[in-house]
C-alpha atoms as a PDB file:
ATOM      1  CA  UNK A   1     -17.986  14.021  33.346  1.00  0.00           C
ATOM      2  CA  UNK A   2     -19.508  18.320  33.489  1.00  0.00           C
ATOM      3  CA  UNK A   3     -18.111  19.395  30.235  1.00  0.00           C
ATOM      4  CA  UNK A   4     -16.630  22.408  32.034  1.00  0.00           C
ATOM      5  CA  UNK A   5     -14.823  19.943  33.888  1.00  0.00           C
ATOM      6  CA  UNK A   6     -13.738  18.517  30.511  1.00  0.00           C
ATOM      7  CA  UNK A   7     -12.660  21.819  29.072  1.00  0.00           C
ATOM      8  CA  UNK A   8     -10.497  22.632  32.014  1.00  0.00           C
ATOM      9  CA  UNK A   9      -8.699  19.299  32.064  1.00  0.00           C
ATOM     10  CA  UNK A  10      -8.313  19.300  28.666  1.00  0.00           C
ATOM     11  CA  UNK A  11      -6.656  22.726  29.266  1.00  0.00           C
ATOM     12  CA  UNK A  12      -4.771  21.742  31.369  1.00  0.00           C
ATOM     13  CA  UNK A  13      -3.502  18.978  29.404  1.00  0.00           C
ATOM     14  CA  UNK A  14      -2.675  21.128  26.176  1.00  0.00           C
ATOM     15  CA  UNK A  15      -0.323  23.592  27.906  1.00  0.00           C
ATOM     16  CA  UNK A  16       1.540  20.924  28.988  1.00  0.00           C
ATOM     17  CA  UNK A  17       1.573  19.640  25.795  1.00  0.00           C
ATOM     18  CA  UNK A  18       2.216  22.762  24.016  1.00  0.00           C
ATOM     19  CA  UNK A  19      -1.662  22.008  22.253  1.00  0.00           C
ATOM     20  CA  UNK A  20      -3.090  25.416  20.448  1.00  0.00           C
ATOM     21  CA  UNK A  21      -5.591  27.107  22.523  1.00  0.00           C
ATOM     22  CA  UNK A  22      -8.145  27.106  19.524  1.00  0.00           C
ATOM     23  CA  UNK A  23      -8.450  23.398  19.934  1.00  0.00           C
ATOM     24  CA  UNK A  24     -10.422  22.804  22.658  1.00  0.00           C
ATOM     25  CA  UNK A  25     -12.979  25.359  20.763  1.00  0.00           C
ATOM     26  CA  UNK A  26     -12.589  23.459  17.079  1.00  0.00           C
ATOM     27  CA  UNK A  27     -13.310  19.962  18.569  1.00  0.00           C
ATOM     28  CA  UNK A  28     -16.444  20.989  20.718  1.00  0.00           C
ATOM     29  CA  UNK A  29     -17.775  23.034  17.800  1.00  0.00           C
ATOM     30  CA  UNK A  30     -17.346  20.303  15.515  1.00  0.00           C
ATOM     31  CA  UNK A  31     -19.353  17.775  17.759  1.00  0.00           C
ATOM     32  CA  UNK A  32     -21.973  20.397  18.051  1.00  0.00           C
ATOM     33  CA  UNK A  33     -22.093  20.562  13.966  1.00  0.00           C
ATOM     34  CA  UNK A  34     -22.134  16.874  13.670  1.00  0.00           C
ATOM     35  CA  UNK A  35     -24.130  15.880  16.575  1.00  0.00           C
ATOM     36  CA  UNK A  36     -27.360  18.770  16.600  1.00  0.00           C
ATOM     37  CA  UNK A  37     -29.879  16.340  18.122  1.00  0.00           C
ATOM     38  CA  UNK A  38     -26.953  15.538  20.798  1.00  0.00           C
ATOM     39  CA  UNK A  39     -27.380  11.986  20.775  1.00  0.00           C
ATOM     40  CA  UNK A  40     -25.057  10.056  22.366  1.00  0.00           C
ATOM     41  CA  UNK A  41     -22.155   9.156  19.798  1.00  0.00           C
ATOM     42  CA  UNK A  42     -22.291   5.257  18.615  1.00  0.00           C
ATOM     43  CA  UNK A  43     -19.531   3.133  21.123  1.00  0.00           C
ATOM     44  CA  UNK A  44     -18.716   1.500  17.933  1.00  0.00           C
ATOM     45  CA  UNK A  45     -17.260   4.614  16.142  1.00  0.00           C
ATOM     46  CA  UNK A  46     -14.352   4.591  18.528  1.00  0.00           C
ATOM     47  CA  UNK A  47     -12.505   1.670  17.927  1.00  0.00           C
ATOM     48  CA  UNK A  48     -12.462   1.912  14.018  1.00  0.00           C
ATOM     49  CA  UNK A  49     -11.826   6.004  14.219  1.00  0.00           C
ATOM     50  CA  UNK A  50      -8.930   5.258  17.011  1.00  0.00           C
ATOM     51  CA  UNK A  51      -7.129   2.681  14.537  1.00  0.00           C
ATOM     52  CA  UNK A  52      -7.501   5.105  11.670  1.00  0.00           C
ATOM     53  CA  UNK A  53      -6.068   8.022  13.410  1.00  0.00           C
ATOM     54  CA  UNK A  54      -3.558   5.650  14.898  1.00  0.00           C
ATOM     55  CA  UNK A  55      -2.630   3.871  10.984  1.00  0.00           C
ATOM     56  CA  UNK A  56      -2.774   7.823   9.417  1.00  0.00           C
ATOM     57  CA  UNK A  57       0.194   8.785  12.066  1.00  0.00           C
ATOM     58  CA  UNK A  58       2.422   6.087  11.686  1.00  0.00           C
ATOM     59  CA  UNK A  59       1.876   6.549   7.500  1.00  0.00           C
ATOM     60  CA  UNK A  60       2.851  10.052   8.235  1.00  0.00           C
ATOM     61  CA  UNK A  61       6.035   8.710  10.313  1.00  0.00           C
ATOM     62  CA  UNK A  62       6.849   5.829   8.054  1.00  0.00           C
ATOM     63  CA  UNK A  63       6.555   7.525   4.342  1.00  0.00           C
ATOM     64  CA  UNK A  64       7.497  10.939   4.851  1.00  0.00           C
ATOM     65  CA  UNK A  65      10.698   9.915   6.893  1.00  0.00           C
ATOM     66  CA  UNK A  66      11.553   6.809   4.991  1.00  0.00           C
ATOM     67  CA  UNK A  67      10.967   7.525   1.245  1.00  0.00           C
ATOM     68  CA  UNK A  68      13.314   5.045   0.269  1.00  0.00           C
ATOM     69  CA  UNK A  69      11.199   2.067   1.304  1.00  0.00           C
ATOM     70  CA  UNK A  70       9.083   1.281  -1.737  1.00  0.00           C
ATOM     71  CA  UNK A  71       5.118   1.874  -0.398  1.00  0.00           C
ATOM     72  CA  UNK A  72       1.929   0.555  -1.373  1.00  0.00           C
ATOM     73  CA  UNK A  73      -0.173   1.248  -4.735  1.00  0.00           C
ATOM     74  CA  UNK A  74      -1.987   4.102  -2.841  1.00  0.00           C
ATOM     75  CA  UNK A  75       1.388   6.149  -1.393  1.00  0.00           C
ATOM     76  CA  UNK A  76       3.012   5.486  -4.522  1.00  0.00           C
ATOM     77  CA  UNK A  77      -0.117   7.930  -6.089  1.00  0.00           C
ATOM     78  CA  UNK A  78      -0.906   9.897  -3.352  1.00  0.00           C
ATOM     79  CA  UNK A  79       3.142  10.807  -2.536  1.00  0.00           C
ATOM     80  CA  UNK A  80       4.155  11.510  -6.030  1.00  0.00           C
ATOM     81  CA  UNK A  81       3.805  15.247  -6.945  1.00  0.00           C
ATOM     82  CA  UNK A  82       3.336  14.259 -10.739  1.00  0.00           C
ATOM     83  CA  UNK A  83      -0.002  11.684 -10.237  1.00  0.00           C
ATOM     84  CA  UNK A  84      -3.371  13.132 -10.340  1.00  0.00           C
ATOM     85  CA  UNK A  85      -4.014  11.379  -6.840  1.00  0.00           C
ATOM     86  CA  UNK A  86      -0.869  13.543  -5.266  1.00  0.00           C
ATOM     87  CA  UNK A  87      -2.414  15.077  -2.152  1.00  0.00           C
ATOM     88  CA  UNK A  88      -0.336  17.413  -0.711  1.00  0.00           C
ATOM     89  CA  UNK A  89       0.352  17.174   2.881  1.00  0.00           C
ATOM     90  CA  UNK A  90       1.534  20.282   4.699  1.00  0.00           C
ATOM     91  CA  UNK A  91       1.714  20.515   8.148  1.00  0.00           C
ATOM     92  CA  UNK A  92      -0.892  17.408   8.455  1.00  0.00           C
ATOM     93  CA  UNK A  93       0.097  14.653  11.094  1.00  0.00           C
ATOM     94  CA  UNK A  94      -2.084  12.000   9.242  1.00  0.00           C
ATOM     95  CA  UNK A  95      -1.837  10.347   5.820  1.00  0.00           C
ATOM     96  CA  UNK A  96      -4.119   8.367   5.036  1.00  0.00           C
ATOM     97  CA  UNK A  97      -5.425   6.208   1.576  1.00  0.00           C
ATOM     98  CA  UNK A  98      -8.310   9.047   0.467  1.00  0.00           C
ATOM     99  CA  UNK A  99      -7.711   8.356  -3.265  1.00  0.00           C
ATOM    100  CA  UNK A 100      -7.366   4.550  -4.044  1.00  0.00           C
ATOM    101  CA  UNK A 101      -9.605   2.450  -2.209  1.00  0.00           C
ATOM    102  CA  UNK A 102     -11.083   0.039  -4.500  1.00  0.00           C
ATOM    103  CA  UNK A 103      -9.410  -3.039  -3.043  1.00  0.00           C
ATOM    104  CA  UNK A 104     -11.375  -6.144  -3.170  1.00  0.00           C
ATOM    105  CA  UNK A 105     -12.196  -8.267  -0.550  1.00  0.00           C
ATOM    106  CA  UNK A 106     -13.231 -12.304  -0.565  1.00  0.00           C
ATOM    107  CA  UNK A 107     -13.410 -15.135   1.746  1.00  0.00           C
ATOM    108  CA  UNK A 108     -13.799 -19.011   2.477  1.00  0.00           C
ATOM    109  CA  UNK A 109     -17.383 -20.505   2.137  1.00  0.00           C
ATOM    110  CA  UNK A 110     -16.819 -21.068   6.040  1.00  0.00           C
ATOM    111  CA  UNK A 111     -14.084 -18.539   6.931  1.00  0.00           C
ATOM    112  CA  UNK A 112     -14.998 -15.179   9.132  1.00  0.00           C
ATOM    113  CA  UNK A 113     -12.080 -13.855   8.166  1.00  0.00           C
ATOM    114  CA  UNK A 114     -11.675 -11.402   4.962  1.00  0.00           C
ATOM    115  CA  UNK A 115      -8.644 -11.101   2.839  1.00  0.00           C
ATOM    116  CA  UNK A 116      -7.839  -8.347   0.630  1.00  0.00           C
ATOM    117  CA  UNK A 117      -6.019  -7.227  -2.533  1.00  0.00           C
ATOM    118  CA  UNK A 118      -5.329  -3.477  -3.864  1.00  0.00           C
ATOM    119  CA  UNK A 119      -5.103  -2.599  -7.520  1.00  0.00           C
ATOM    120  CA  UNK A 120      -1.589  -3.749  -7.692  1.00  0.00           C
ATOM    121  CA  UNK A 121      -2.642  -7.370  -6.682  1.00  0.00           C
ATOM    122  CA  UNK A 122      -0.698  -6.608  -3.493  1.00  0.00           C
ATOM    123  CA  UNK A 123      -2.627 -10.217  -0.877  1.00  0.00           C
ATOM    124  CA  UNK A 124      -3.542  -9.437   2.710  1.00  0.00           C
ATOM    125  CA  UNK A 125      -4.215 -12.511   3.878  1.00  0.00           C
ATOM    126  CA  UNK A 126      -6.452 -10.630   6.452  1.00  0.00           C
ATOM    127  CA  UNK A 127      -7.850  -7.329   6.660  1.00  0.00           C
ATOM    128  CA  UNK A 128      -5.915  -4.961   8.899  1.00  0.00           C
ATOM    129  CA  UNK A 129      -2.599  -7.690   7.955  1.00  0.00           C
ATOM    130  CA  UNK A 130       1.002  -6.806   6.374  1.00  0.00           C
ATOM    131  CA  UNK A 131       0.561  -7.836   2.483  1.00  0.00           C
ATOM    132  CA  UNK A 132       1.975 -10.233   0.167  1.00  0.00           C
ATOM    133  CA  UNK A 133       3.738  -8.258  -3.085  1.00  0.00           C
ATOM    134  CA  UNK A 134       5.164  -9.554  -6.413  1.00  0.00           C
ATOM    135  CA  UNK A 135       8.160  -8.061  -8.371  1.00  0.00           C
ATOM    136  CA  UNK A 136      10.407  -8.596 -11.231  1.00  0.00           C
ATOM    137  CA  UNK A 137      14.160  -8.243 -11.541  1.00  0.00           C
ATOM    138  CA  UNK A 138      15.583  -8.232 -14.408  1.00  0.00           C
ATOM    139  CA  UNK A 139      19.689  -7.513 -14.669  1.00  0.00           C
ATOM    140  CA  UNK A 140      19.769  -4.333 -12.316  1.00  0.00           C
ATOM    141  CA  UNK A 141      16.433  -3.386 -12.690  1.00  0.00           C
ATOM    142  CA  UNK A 142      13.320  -3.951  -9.868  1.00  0.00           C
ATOM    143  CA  UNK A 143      10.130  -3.857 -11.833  1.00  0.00           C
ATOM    144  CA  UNK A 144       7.354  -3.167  -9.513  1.00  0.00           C
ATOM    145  CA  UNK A 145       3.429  -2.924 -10.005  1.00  0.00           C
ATOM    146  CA  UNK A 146       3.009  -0.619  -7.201  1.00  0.00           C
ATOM    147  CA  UNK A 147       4.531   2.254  -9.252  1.00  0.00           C
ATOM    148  CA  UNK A 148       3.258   0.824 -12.703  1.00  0.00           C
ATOM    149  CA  UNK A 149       6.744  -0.749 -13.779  1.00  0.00           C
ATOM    150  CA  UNK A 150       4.143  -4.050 -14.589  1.00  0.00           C
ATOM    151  CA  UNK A 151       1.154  -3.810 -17.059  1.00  0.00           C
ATOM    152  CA  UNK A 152      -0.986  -5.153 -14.062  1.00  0.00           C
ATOM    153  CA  UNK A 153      -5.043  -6.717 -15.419  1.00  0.00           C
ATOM    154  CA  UNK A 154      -7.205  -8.040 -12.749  1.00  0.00           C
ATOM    155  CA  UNK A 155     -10.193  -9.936 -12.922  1.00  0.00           C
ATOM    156  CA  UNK A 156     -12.080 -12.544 -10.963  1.00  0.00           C
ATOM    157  CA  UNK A 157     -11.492 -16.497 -11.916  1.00  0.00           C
ATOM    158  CA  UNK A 158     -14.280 -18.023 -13.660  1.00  0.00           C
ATOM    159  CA  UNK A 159     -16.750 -15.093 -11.922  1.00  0.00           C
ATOM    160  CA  UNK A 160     -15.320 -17.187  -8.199  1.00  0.00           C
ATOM    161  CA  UNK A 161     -14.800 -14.700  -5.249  1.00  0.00           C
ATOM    162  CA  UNK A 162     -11.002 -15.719  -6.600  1.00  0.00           C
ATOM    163  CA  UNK A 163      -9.326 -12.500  -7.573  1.00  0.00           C
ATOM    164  CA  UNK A 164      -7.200 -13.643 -10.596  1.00  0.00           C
ATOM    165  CA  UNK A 165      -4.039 -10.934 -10.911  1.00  0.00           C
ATOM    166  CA  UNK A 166      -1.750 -10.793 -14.589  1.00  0.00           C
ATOM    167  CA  UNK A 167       1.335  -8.829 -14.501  1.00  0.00           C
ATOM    168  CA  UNK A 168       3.080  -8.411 -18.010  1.00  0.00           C
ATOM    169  CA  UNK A 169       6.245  -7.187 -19.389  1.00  0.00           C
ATOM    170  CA  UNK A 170       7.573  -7.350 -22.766  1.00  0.00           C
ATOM    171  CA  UNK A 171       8.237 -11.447 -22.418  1.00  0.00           C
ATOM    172  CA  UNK A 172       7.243 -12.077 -19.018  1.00  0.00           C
ATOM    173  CA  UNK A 173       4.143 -12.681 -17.547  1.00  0.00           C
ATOM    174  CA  UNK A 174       3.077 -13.758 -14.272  1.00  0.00           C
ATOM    175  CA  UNK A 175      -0.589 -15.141 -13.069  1.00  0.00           C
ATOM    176  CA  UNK A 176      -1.596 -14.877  -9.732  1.00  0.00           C
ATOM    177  CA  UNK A 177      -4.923 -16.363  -8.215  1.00  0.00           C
ATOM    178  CA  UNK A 178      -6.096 -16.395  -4.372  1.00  0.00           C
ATOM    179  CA  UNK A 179      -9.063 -17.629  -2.828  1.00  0.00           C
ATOM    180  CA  UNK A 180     -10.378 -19.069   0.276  1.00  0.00           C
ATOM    181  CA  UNK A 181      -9.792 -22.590   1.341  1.00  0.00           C
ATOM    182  CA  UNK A 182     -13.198 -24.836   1.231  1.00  0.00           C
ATOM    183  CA  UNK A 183     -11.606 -26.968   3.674  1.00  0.00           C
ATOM    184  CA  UNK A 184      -9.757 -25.042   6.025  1.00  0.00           C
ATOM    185  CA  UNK A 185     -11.227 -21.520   6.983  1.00  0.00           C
ATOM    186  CA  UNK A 186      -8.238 -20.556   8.090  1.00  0.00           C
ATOM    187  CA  UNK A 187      -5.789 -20.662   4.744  1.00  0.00           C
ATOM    188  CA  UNK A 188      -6.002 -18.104   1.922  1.00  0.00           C
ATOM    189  CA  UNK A 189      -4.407 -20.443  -1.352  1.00  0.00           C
ATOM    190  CA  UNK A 190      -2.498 -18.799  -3.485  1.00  0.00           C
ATOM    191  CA  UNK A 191      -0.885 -19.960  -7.222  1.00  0.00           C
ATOM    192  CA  UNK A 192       1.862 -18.092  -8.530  1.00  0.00           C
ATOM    193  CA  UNK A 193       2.197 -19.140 -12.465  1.00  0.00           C
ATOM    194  CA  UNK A 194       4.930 -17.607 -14.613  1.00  0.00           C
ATOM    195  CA  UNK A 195       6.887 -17.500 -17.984  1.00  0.00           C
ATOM    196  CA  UNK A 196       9.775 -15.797 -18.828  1.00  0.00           C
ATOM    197  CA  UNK A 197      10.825 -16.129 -22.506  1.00  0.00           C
ATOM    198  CA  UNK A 198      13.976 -13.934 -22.483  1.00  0.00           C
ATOM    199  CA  UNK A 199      17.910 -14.888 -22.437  1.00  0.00           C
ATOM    200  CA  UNK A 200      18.384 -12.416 -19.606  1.00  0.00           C
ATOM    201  CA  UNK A 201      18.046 -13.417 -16.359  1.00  0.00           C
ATOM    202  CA  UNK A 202      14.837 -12.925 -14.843  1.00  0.00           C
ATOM    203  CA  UNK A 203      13.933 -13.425 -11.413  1.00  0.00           C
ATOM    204  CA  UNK A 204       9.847 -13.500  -9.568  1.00  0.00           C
ATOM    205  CA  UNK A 205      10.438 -12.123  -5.691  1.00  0.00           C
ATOM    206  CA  UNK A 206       7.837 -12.416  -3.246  1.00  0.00           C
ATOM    207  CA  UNK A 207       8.262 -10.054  -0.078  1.00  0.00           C
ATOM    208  CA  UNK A 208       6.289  -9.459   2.635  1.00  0.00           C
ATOM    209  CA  UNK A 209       5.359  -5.534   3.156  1.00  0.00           C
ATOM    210  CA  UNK A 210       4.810  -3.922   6.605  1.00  0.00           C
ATOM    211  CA  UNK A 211       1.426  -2.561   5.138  1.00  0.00           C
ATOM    212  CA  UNK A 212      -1.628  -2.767   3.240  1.00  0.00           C
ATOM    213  CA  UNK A 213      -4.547  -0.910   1.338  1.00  0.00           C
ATOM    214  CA  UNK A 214      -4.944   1.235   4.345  1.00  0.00           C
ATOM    215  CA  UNK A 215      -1.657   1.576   5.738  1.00  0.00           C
ATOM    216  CA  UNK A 216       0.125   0.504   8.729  1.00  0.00           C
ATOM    217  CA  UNK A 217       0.647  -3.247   9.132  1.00  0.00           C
ATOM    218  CA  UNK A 218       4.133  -3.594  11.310  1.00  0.00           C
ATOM    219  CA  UNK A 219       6.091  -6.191  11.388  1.00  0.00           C
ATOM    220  CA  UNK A 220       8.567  -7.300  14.694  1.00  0.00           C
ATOM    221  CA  UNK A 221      10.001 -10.180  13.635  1.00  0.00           C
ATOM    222  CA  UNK A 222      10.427 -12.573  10.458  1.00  0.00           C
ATOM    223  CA  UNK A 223      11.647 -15.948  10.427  1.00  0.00           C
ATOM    224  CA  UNK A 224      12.155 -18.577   7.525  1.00  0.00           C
ATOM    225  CA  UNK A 225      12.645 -21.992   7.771  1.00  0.00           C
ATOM    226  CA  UNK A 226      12.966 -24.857   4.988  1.00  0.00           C
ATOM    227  CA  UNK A 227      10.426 -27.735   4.596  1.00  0.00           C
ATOM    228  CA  UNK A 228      11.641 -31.276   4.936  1.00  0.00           C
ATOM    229  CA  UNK A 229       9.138 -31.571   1.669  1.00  0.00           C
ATOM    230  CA  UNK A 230      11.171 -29.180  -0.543  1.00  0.00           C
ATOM    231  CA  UNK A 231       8.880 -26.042   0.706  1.00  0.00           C
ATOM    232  CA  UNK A 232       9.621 -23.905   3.268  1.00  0.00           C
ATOM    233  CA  UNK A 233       7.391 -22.085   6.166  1.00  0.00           C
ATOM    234  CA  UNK A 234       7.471 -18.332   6.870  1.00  0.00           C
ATOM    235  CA  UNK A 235       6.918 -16.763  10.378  1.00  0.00           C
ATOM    236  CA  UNK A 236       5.757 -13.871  10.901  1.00  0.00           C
ATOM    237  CA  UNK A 237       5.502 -11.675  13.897  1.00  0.00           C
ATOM    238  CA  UNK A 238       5.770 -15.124  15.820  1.00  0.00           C
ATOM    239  CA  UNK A 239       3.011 -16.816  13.558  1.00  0.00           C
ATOM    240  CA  UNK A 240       3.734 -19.594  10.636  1.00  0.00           C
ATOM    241  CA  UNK A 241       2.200 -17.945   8.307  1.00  0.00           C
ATOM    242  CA  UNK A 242       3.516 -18.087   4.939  1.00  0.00           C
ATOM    243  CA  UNK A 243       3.620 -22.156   3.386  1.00  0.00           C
ATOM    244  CA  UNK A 244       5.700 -21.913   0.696  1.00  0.00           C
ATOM    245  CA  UNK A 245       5.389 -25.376  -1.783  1.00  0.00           C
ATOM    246  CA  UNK A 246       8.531 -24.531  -3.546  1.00  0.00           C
ATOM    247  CA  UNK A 247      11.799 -23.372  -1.472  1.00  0.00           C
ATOM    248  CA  UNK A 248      13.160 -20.045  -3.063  1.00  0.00           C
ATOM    249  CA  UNK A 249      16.358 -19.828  -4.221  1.00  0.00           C
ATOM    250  CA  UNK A 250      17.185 -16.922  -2.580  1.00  0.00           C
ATOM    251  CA  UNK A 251      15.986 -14.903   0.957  1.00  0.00           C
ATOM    252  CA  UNK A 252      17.140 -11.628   1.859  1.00  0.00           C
ATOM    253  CA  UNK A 253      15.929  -9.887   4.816  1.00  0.00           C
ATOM    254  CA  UNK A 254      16.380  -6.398   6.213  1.00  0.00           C
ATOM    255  CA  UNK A 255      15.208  -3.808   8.790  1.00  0.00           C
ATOM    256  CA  UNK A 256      14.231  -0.275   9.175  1.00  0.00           C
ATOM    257  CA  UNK A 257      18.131   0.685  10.028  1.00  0.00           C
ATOM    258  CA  UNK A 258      19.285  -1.910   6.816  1.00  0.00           C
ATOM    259  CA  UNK A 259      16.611   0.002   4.696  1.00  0.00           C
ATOM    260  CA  UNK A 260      13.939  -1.773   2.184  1.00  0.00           C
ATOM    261  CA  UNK A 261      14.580  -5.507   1.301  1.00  0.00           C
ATOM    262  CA  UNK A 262      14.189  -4.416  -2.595  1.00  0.00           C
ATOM    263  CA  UNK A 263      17.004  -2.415  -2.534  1.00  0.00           C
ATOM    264  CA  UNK A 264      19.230  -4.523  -0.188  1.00  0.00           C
ATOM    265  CA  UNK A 265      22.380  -5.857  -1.805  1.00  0.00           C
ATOM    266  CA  UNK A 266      21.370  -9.071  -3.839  1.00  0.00           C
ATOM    267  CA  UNK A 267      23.241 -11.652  -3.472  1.00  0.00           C
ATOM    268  CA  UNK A 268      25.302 -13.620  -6.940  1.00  0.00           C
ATOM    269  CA  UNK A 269      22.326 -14.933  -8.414  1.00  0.00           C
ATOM    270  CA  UNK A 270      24.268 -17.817  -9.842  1.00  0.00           C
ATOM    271  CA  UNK A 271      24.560 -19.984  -6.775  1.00  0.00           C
ATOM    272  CA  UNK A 272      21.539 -21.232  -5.698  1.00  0.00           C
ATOM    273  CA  UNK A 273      19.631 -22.130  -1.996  1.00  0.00           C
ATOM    274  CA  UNK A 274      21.278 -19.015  -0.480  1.00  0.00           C
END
């Protein structure tokens, strides 16, 4: 396609839209500044610029609309005014992790798939996949590591690609270790270990989170379903994906109209298997 062509359609296109005249000008400069040998731009740039633009939107949508839902390590930092990661945001349409990306990634001897974990030991079990979180509660009170409620140390398990997660709180602690299966490439294992050395009751939940170090993740559908064995499996978006070993005590789900899970209305937490 004539670039004049291209200028006129895409003229066209952003008075219909409403689009400031300026723009047309601002994009072709900036491909001129980035592109002075005008070589054709790599095919490969589009698809991972597309789902970053796409992911910065809906993080825009989702967190600035929805501040009660309880976001990753990253928004927690980048959204809060009084951290020296707050970015403010203005009239920008994208939001996107700029300040905490030292996740870590790790894998199966045979698996082609990467998992990841952010600084709050928050498990995709793929890259690009919702995540896996832990909290506390404790009477009233949800203790989470995404906002630093935990004293959170990471490390790797015996120097394995097995990212080895300790969450502490006056007398709790929890342990949590992933790695790739050397059997199946497929599974990501996970061990939750924990000790609670208090009279008041304290309770480990394990949600699922419609995003991940990057940001947008959604979710469409979750479905739980006990284990003849005592476990119980966990679909989501139409995949088993979660295989729990021990059956929770208690599930609670919610939506975007019911608001975040964590601040749903728990149920009496002295009657179990509800």
């Amino acid at each position: 396609m004539k670039p004049s062509l291209r200028r006129r359609i895409f003229t066209r296109i952003g008075r219909a839209f409403g689009i400031h005249p300026d723009v047309s000008g601002l994009i072709g400069g900036a491909m001129r500044l980035a592109n002075p040998m005008q070589a054709a731009m790599p095919g490969e740039n589009l698809p991972a610029a597309s789902r970053v633009i796409a992911s910065g939107l809906w993080n825009y949508s989702f967190f600035q609309f929805y501040p009660d839902f309880e976001g990753p390590f990253w928004v927690q930092r980048q959204y809060n005014p009084e951290d020296p990661a707050f970015i403010p945001r203005a009239g920008s349409l994208l939001s996107v992790n700029l300040t905490h990306r030292n996740w870590m990634g790790f894998r199966g001897i045979r698996s082609p798939f990467f998992a990841m974990v952010d600084p709050a030991g928050a498990l995709s079990p793929v890259v690009g996949s919702y995540s896996i979180e832990l909290a506390l509660i404790r009477g009233d009170r949800l203790f989470l590591p995404s906002k630093g409620d935990l004293n959170v140390i990471q490390k790797l398990r015996d120097a394995a690609p097995a990212p080895e997660t300790t969450y502490r709180i006056e007398d709790f602690e929890a342990v949590w270790v992933s790695a790739g299966s050397s059997d199946n490439p497929d599974l990501i294992l996970s061990s939750i270990e924990y000790a609670a050395r208090s009279r008041a009751a304290t309770y480990l939940v394990i949600s699922i989170r419609p995003f991940n170090c990057e940001g947008a993740a959604p979710i469409h559908s979750l479905h739980y379903q006990p284990a003849a064995s005592g476990g119980a499996v966990v679909g989501v978006n139409g995949l088993a994906d979660l295989m729990l070993l021990q059956r929770p005590e208690y599930v609670i789900f919610n939506d975007l109209i019911g608001g975040d899970a964590y601040h749903a209305r728990k149920p009496d937490l002295t009657n179990a298997n509800q």
